[in-house]
Protein backbone atom coordinates (compact mmCIF):
# COMPACT_ATOMS: atom_id res chain seq x y z
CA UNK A 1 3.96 -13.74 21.72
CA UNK A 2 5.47 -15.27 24.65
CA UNK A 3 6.76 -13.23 27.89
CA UNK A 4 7.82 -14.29 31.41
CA UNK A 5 6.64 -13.52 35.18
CA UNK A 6 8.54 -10.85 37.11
CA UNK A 7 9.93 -13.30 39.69
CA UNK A 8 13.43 -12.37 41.29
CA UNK A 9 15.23 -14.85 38.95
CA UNK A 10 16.73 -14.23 35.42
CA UNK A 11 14.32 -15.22 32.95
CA UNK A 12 17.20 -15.69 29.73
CA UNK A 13 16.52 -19.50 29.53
CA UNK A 14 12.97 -18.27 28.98
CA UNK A 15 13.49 -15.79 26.66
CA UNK A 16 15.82 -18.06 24.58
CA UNK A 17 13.06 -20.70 24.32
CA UNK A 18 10.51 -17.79 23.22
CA UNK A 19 12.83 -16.72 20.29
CA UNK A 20 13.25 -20.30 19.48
CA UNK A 21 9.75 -21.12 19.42
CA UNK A 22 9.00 -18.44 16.49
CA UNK A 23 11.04 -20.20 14.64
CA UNK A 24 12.58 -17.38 13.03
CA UNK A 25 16.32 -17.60 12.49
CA UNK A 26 16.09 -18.29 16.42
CA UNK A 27 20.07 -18.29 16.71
CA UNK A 28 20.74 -15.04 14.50
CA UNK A 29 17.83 -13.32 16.91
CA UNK A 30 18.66 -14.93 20.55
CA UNK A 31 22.32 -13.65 19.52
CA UNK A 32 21.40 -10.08 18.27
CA UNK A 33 19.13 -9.98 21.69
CA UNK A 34 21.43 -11.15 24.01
CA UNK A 35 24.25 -9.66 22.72
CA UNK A 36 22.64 -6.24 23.78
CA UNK A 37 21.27 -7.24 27.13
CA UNK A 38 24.74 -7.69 27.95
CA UNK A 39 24.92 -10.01 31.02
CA UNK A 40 22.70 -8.26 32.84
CA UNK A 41 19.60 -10.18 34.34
CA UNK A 42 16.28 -10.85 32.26
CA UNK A 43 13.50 -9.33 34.75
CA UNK A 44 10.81 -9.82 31.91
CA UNK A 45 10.23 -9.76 28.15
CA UNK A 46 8.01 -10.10 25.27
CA UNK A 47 8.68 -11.77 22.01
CA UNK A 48 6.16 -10.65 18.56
CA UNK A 49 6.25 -12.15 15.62
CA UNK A 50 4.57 -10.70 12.40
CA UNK A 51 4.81 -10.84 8.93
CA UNK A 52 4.89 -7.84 6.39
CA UNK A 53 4.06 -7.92 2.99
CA UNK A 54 6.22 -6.31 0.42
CA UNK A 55 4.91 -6.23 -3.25
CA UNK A 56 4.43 -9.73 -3.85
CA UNK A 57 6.64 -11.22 -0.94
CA UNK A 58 6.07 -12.26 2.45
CA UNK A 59 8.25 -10.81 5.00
CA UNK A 60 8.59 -11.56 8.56
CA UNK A 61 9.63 -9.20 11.28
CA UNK A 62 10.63 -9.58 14.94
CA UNK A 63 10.17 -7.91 17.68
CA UNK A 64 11.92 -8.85 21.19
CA UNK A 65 12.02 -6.34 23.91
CA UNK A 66 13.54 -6.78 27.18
CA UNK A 67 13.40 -5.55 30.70
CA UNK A 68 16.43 -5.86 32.74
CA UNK A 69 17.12 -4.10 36.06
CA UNK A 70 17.87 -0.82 34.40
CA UNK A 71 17.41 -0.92 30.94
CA UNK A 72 14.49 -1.75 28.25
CA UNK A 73 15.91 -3.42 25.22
CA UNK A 74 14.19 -3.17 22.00
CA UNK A 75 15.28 -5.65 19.38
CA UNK A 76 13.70 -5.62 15.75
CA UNK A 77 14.86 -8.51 13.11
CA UNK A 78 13.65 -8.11 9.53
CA UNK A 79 14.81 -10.81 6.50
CA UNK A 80 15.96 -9.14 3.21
CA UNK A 81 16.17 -10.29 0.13
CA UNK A 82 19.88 -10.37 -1.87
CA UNK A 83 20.74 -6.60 -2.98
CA UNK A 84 23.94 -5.08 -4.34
CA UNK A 85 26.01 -5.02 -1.63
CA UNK A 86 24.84 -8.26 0.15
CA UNK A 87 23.59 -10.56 -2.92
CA UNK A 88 22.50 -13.47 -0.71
CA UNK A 89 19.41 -13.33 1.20
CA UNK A 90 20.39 -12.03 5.13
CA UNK A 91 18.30 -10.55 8.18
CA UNK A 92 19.06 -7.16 9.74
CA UNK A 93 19.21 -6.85 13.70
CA UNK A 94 18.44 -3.51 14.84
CA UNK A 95 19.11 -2.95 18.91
CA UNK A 96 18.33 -0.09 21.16
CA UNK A 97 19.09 0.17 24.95
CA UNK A 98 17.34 2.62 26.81
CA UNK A 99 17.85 3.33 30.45
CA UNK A 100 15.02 2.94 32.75
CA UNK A 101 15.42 6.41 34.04
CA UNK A 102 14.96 7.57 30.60
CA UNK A 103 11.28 6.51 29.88
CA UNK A 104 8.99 9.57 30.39
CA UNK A 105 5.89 7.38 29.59
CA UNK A 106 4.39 4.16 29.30
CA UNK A 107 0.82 4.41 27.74
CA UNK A 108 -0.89 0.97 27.48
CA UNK A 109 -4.64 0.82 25.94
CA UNK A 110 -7.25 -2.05 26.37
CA UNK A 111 -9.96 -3.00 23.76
CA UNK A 112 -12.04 -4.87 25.72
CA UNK A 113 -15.41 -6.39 23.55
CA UNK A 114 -19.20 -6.49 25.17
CA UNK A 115 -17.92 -4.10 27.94
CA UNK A 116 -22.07 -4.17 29.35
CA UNK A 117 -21.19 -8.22 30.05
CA UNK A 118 -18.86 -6.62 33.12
CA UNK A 119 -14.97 -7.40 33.17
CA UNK A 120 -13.47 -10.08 30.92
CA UNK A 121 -9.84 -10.34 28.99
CA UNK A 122 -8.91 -7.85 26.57
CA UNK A 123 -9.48 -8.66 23.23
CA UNK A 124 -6.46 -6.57 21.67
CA UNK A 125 -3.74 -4.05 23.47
CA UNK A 126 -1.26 -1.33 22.36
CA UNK A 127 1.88 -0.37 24.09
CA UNK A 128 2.94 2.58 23.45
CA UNK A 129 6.30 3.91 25.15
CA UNK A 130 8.33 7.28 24.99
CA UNK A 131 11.65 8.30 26.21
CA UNK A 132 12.29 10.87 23.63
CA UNK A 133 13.88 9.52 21.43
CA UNK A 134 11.52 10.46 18.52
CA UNK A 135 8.84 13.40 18.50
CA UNK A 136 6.54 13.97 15.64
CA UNK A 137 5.43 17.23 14.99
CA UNK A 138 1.57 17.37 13.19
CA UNK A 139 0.70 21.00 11.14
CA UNK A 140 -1.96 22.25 9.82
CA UNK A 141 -2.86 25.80 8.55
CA UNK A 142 -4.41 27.68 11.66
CA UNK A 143 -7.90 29.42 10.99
CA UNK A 144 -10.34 31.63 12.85
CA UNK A 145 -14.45 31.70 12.90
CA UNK A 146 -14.75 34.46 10.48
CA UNK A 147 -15.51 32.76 7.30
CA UNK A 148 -14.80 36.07 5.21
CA UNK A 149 -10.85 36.02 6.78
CA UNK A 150 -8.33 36.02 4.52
CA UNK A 151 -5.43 36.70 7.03
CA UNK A 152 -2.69 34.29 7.88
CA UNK A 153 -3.14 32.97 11.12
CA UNK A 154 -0.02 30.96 10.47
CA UNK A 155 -0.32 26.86 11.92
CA UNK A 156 -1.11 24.92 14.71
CA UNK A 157 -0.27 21.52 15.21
CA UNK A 158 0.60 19.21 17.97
CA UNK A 159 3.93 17.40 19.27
CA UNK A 160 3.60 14.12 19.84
CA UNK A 161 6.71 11.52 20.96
CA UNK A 162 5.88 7.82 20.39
CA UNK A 163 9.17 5.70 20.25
CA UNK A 164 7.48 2.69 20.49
CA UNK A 165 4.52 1.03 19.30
CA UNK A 166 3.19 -2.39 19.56
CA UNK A 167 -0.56 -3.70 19.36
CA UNK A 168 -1.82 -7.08 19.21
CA UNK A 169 -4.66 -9.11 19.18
CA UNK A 170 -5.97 -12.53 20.44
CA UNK A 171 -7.52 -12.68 16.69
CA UNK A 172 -4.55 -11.86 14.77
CA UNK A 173 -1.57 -13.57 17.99
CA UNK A 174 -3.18 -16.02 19.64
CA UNK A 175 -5.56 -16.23 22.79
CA UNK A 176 -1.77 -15.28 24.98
CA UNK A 177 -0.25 -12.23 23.10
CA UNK A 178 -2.74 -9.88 25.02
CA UNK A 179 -2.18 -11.07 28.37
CA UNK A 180 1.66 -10.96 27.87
CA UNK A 181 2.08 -7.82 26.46
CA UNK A 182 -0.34 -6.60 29.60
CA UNK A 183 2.21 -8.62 31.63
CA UNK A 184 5.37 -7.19 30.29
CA UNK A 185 3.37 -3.54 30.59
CA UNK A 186 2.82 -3.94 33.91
CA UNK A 187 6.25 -4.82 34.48
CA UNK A 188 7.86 -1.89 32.79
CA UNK A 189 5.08 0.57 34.41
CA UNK A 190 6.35 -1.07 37.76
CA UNK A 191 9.98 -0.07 37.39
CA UNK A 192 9.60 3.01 35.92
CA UNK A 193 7.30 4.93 38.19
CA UNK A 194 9.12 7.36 40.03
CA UNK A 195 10.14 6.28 43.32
């Protein structure tokens, strides 16, 4: 819920004290997340908590991603519960590093409430960015107007590639998740435009 300005200096001490303020196994995460920005200098970043329910449990999930000079990092931390192979409760760290030059789009939507009243803060936003990475294909059977056609038109169907989602809301995150994932779009929009 918490991101940084796009100032010239390396926002890490920032994004440590953002993973520590979840609360949420803030040294397993901070070392997952850091441990795949590599060094390299924390130009901005934006930290979502949420929980997930799973049959009669509460899980919580965590999403960090970063944005370094050249790369987006997307970090994801879930908590498990003990299983075969690991019989003591753990979390999983899942990392991806993309390069900047990879990212075909960056899609960011407003919901903005009483639009008539003129301009005010959104009220929730979705980022949405692809590099490729995953493409979904949607079929359906393909038809034509005659209602007495039997044929087999075969399908039609559309390709869509979303490799990343994320939508909050000032209801659901607090009156500052909007603004700082707007922030942290804006940012990645910034360096990823071609030049």
């Amino acid at each position: 819920m918490r991101q940084s300005t796009t100032d010239e200096r390396d926002h890490s001490p920032e994004l440590r004290d953002a993973i520590q303020h979840t609360g949420y196994y803030p040294e397993v995460v901070a070392d997952g997340v850091l441990g795949a920005v590599a060094g390299e200098q924390v130009v901005s970043f934006y930290v979502h908590h949420e929980p997930t329910f799973e049959r009669e449990e509460v899980r919580r999930h965590l999403t960090v991603v970063v944005l370094t000079p050249t790369r987006l990092i997307l970090a994801h931390t879930d908590e498990h519960a003990g299983d075969d192979l690991l019989p003591e409760p753990y979390t999983s760290t899942s990392t991806e590093a993309i390069t900047l030059s990879s990212i075909r789009s960056v899609v960011v939507t407003r919901m903005v409430t009483n639009p008539a009243a003129g301009p005010s803060a959104a009220a929730e936003a979705v980022l949405t960015i692809g590099w490729g990475g995953v493409s979904r294909v949607d079929l359906e059977p393909a038809g034509c107007s005659d209602p007495q056609c039997d044929a087999d038109h075969g399908y039609t169907g559309v390709v869509a590639g979303d490799d990343f989602s994320l939508r909050v809301s000032r209801a659901a995150d607090g009156n500052d998740a909007v603004g700082g994932l707007l922030s942290f779009a804006a940012s990645l929009s910034a360096r990823t435009h071609p030049a």
